[in-house]
Structures are given as C-alpha cells and as structure tokens.
C-alpha atoms as a PDB file:
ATOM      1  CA  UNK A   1     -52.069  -3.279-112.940  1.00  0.00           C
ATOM      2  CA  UNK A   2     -48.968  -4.208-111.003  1.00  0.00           C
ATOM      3  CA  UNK A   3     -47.191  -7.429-110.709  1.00  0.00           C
ATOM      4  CA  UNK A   4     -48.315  -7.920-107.248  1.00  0.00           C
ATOM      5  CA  UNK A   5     -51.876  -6.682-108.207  1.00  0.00           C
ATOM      6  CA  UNK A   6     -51.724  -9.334-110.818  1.00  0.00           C
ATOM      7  CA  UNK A   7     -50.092 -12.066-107.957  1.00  0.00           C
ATOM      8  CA  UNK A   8     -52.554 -11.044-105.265  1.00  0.00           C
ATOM      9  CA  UNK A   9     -55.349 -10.129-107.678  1.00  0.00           C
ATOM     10  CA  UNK A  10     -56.111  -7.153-105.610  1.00  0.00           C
ATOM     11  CA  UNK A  11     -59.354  -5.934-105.920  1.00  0.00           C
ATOM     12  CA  UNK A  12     -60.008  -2.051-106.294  1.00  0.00           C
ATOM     13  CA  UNK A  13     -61.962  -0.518-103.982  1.00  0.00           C
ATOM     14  CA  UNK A  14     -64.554   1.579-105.327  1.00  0.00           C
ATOM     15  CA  UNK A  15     -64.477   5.573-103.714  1.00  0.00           C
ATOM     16  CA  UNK A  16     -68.077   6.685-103.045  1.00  0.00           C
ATOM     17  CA  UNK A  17     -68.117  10.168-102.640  1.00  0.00           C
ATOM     18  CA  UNK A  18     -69.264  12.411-101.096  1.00  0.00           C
ATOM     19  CA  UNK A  19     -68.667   9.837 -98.382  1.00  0.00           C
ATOM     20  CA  UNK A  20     -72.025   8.643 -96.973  1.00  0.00           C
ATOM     21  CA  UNK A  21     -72.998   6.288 -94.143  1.00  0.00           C
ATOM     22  CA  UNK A  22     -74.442   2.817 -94.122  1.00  0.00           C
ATOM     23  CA  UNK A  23     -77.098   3.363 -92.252  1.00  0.00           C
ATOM     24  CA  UNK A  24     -80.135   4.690 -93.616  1.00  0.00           C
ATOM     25  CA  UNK A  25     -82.772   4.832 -90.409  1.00  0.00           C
ATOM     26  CA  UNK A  26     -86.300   3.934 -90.498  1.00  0.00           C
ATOM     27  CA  UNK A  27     -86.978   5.501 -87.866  1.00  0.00           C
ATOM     28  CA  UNK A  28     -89.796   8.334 -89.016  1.00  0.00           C
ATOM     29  CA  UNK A  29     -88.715  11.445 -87.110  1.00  0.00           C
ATOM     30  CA  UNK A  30     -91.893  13.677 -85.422  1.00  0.00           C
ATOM     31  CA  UNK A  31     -91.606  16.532 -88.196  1.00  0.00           C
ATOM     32  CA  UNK A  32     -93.662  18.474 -86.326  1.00  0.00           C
ATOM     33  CA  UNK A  33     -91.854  18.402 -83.038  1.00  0.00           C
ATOM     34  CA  UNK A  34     -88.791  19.362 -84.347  1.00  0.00           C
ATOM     35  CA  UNK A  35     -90.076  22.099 -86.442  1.00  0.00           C
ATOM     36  CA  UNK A  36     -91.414  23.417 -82.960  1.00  0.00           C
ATOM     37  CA  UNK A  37     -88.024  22.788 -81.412  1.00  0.00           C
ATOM     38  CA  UNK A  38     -86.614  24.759 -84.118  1.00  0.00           C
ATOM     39  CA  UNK A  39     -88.464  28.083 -83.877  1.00  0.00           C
ATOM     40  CA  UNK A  40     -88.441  27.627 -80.140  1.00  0.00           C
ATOM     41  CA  UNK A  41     -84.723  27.361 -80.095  1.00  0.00           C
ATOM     42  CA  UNK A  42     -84.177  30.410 -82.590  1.00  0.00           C
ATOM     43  CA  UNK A  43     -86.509  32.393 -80.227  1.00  0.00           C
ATOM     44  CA  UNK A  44     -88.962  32.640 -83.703  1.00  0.00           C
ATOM     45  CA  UNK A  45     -86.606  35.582 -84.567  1.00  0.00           C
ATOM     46  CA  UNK A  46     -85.283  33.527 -88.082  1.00  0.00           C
ATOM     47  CA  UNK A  47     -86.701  31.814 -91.187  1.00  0.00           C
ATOM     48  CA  UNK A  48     -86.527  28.239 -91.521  1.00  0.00           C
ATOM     49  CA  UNK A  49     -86.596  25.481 -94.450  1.00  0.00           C
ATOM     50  CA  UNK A  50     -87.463  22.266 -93.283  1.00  0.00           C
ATOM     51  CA  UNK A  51     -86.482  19.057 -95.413  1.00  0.00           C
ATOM     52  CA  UNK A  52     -88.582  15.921 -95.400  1.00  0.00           C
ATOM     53  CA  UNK A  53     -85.897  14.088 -92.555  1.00  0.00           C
ATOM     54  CA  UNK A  54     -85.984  17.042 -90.494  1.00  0.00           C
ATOM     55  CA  UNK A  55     -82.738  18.897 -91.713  1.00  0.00           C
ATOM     56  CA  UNK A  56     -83.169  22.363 -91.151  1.00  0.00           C
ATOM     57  CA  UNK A  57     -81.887  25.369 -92.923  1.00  0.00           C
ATOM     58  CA  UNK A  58     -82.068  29.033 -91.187  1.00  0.00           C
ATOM     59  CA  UNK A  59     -82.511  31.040 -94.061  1.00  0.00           C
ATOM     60  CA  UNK A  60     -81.667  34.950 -95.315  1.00  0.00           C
ATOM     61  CA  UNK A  61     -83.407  37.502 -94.873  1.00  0.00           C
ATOM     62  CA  UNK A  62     -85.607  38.485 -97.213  1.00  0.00           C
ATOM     63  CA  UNK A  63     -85.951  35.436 -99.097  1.00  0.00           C
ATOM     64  CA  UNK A  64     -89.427  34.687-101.088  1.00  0.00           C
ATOM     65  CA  UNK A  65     -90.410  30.927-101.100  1.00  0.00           C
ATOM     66  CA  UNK A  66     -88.568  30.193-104.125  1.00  0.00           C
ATOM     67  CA  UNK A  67     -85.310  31.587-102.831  1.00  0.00           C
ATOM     68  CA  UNK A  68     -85.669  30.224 -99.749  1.00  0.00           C
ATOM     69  CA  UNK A  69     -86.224  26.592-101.189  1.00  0.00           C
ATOM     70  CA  UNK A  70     -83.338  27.547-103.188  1.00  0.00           C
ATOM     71  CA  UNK A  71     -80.747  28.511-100.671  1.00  0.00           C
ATOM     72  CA  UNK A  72     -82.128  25.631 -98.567  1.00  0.00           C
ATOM     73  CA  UNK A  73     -80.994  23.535-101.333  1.00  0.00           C
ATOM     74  CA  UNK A  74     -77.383  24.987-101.670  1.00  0.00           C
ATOM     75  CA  UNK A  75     -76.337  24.812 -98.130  1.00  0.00           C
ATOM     76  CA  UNK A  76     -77.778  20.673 -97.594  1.00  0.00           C
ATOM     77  CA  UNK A  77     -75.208  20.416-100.949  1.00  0.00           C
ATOM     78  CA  UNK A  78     -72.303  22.472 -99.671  1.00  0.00           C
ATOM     79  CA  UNK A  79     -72.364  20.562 -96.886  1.00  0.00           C
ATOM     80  CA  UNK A  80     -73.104  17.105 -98.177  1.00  0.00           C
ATOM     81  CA  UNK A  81     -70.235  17.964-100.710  1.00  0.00           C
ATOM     82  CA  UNK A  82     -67.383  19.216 -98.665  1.00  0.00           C
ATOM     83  CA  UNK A  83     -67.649  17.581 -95.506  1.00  0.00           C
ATOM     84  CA  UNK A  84     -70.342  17.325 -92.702  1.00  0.00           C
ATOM     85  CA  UNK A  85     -68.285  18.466 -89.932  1.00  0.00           C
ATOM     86  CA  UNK A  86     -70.923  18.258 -86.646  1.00  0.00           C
ATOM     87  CA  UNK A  87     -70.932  20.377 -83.734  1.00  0.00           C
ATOM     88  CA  UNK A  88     -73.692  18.576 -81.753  1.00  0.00           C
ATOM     89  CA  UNK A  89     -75.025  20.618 -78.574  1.00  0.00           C
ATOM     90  CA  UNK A  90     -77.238  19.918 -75.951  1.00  0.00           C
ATOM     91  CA  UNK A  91     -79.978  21.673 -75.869  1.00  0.00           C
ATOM     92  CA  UNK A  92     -82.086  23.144 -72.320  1.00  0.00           C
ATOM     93  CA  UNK A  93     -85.018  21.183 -72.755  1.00  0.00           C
ATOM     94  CA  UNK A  94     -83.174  17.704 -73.110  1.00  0.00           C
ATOM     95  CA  UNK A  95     -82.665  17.459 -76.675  1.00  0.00           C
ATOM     96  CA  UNK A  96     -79.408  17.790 -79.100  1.00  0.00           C
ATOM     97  CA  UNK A  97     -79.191  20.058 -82.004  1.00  0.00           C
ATOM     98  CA  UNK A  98     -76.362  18.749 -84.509  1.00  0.00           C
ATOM     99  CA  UNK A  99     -75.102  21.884 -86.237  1.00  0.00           C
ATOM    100  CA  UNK A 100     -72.758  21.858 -89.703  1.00  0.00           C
ATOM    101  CA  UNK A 101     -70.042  24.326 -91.356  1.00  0.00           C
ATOM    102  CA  UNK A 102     -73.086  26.215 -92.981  1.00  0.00           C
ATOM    103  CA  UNK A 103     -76.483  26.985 -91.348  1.00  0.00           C
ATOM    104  CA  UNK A 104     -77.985  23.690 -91.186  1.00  0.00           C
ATOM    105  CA  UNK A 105     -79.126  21.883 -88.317  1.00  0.00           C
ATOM    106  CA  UNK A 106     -81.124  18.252 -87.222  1.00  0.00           C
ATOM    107  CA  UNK A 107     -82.622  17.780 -83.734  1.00  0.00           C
ATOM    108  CA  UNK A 108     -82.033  14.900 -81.863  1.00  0.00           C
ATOM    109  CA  UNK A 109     -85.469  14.455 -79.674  1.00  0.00           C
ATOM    110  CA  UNK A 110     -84.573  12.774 -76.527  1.00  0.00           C
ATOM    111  CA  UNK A 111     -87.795  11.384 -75.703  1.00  0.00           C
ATOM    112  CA  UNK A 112     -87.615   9.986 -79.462  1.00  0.00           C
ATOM    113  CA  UNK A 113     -84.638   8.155 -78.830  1.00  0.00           C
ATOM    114  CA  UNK A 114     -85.780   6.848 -75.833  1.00  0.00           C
ATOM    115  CA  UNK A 115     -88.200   4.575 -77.301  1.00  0.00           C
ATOM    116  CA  UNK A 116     -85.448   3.733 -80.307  1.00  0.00           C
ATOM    117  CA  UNK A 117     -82.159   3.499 -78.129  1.00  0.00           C
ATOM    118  CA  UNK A 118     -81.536   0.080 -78.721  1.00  0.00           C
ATOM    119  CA  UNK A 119     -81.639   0.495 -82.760  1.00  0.00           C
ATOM    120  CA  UNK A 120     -79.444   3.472 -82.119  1.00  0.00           C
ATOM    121  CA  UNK A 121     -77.086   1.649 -79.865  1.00  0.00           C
ATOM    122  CA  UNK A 122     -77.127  -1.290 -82.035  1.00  0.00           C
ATOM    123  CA  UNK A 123     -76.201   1.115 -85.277  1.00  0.00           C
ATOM    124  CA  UNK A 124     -74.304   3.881 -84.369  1.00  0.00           C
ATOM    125  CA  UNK A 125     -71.004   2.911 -85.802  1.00  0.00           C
ATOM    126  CA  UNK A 126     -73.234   2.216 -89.204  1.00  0.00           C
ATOM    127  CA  UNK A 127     -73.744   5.647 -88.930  1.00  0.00           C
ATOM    128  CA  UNK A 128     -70.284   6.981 -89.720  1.00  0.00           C
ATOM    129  CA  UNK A 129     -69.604   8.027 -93.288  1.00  0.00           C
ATOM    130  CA  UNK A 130     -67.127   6.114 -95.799  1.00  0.00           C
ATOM    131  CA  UNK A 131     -63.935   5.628 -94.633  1.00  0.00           C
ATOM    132  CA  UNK A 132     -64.571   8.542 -92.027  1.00  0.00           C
ATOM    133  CA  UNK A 133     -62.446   8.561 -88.347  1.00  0.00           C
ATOM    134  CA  UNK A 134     -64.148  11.041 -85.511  1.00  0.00           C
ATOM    135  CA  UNK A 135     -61.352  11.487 -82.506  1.00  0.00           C
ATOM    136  CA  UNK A 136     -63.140  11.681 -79.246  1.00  0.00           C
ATOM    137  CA  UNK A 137     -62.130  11.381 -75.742  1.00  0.00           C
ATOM    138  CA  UNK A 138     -62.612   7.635 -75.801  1.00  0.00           C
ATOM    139  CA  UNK A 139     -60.319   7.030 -78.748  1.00  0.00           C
ATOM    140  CA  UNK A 140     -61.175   7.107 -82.175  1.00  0.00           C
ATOM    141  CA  UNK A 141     -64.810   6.067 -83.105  1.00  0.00           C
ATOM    142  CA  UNK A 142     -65.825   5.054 -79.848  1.00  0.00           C
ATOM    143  CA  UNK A 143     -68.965   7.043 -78.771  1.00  0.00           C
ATOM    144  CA  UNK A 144     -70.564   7.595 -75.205  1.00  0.00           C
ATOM    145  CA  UNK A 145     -74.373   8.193 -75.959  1.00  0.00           C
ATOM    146  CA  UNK A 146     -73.802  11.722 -76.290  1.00  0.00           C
ATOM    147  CA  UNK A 147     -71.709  10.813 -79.810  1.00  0.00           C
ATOM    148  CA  UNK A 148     -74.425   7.885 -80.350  1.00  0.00           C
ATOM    149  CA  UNK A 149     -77.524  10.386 -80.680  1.00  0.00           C
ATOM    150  CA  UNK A 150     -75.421  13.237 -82.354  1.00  0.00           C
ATOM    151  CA  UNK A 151     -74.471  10.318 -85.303  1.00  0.00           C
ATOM    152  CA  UNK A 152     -77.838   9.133 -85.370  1.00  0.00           C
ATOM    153  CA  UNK A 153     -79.304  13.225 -85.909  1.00  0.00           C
ATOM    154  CA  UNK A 154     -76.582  13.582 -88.528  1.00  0.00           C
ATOM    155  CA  UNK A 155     -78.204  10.392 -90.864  1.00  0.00           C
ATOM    156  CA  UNK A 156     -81.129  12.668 -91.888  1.00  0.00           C
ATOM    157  CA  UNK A 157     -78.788  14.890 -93.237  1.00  0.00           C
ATOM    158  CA  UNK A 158     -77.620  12.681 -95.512  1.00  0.00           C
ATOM    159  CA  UNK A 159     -81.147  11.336 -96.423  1.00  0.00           C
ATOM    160  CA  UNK A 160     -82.130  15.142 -96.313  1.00  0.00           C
ATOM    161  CA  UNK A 161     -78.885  15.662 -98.738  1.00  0.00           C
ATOM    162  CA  UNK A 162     -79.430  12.308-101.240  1.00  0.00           C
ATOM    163  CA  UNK A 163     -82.947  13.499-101.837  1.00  0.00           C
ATOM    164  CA  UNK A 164     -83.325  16.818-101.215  1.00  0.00           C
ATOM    165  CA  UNK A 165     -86.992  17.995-100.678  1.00  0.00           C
ATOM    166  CA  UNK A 166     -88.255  21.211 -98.833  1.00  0.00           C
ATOM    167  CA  UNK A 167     -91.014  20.455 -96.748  1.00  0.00           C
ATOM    168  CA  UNK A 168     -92.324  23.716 -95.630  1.00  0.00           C
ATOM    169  CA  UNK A 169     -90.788  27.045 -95.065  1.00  0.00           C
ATOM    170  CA  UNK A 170     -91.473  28.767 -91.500  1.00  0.00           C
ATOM    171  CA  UNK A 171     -91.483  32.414 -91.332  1.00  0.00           C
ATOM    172  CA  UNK A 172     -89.939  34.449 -88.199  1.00  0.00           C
ATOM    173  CA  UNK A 173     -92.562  36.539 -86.171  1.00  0.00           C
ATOM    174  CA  UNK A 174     -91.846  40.075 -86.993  1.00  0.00           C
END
C-alpha cells in the first residue's frame, strides 16, 4: 500500500469479471413466443438451442442432442467470457433480435415490453455491464428506446450465461 493509500485509506475496488450487469430482470420472458420467433426468423432452415431466459444458439449441422447442448454451452461462454458485443436489429414483425460475436441471439418481443416499459425505462442503465461505456449517437450511455430494449434482451444472456441450462433443442425442417 502507498503512502497516500495509507493517508486516504483508499479502498480497492474489487474487478468482477467477466463484467456483468446489475440488473437481473424478473420479468419471465414468453419462451414459447420467442422460440416461434426464432424458427420463423431463420425461415426453419437451422437448428436451435434454447436456454431457460430465451438465449438462443443456432447450432451445426449435424449435431446429436448431446452435441448440440454442448456447443450451445460453448458459444453462451465464449461470449459471456470475451465480451458481449450486441448488434441489435429490428426485426419485420416489430420485434428486436440482439445478436453477439458468435451465433447467439435473444428476442426482444415488442408487445412484451409494452406491458413492462416502465421497468425497462426505469432500469436500463442497470442493465449495462461492470464498468462498461456503449458510444451511441446521443453520447455515451444515453439510450433512445431502441438501445433501452436491445440492453434489456441482452440481460438474459447473462442470466442464460451465469446459469447455463438448455431448454429444448429445435430441429430445422428438412
């Protein structure tokens, strides 16, 4: 400890990674909707992993169950574990699908966050991960409601990533 550590008593901050948000929503997210969003929007031409939040993995090829739940697994860590970069999109029917740096995705229903908007609104900043600083046309972490939902879709991923479980494993129509 330095002498001004000692003078100021200077507390250490504690590093949490991989960084993670504050805000853990409550919000219980209509599995079933967005596992219909999800083959609708992938035309039902790929395999899907579903986790328990709604985090979805498009899977290989090719995969049986057990490598599917596998690979599921790997990509919700490599991307809980590097960074979760977000590409949020909007999505022809309405909804937003938040993508990542590997192929995982969480829908943001729109007539779901209708009836939670003012949770959203109220938490969004929450949302952010430790220490983390997203640059957006309004300056730096200031969100239209565009940004709000796409943070909001992205807290499942980290639930999804903290507690990893496969829910059930959709199969493309061949």
């Amino acid at each position: 400890m330095g002498i001004l550590d000692k003078i100021f008593k200077k507390k250490k901050i504690k590093e949490v990674f991989p960084p993670v948000p504050d805000w853990k929503p409550e919000i219980n997210q209509p599995i079933e909707s967005i596992i219909e969003r999800m083959v609708y929007y992938t035309d039902k031409k790929k395999d899907l992993a579903f986790f328990q939040n709604g985090t979805c993995v498009i899977l290989d090829d090719g995969l049986s169950d057990i490598e599917a739940e596998q690979f599921a697994n790997e990509v919700l860590s490599q991307i809980y574990n590097f960074h979760p970069d977000m590409d949020p999109t909007n999505m022809d029917d309405g909804n937003i699908v938040v993508q990542y740096n590997h192929p995982a995705m969480n829908v943001v229903l729109e007539n779901h966050v209708n009836q939670h908007w003012e949770e959203i609104e109220e938490n969004h900043q929450r949302a952010l991960a430790t220490d983390e600083v997203l640059i957006t046309p309004l300056g730096n972490n200031v969100f239209d409601d565009f940004g709000k939902k796409a943070l909001f879709g992205r807290c499942f991923m980290f639930l999804d990533a903290q507690n990893p479980v496969v829910i059930k494993i959709v199969r493309k129509n061949i």
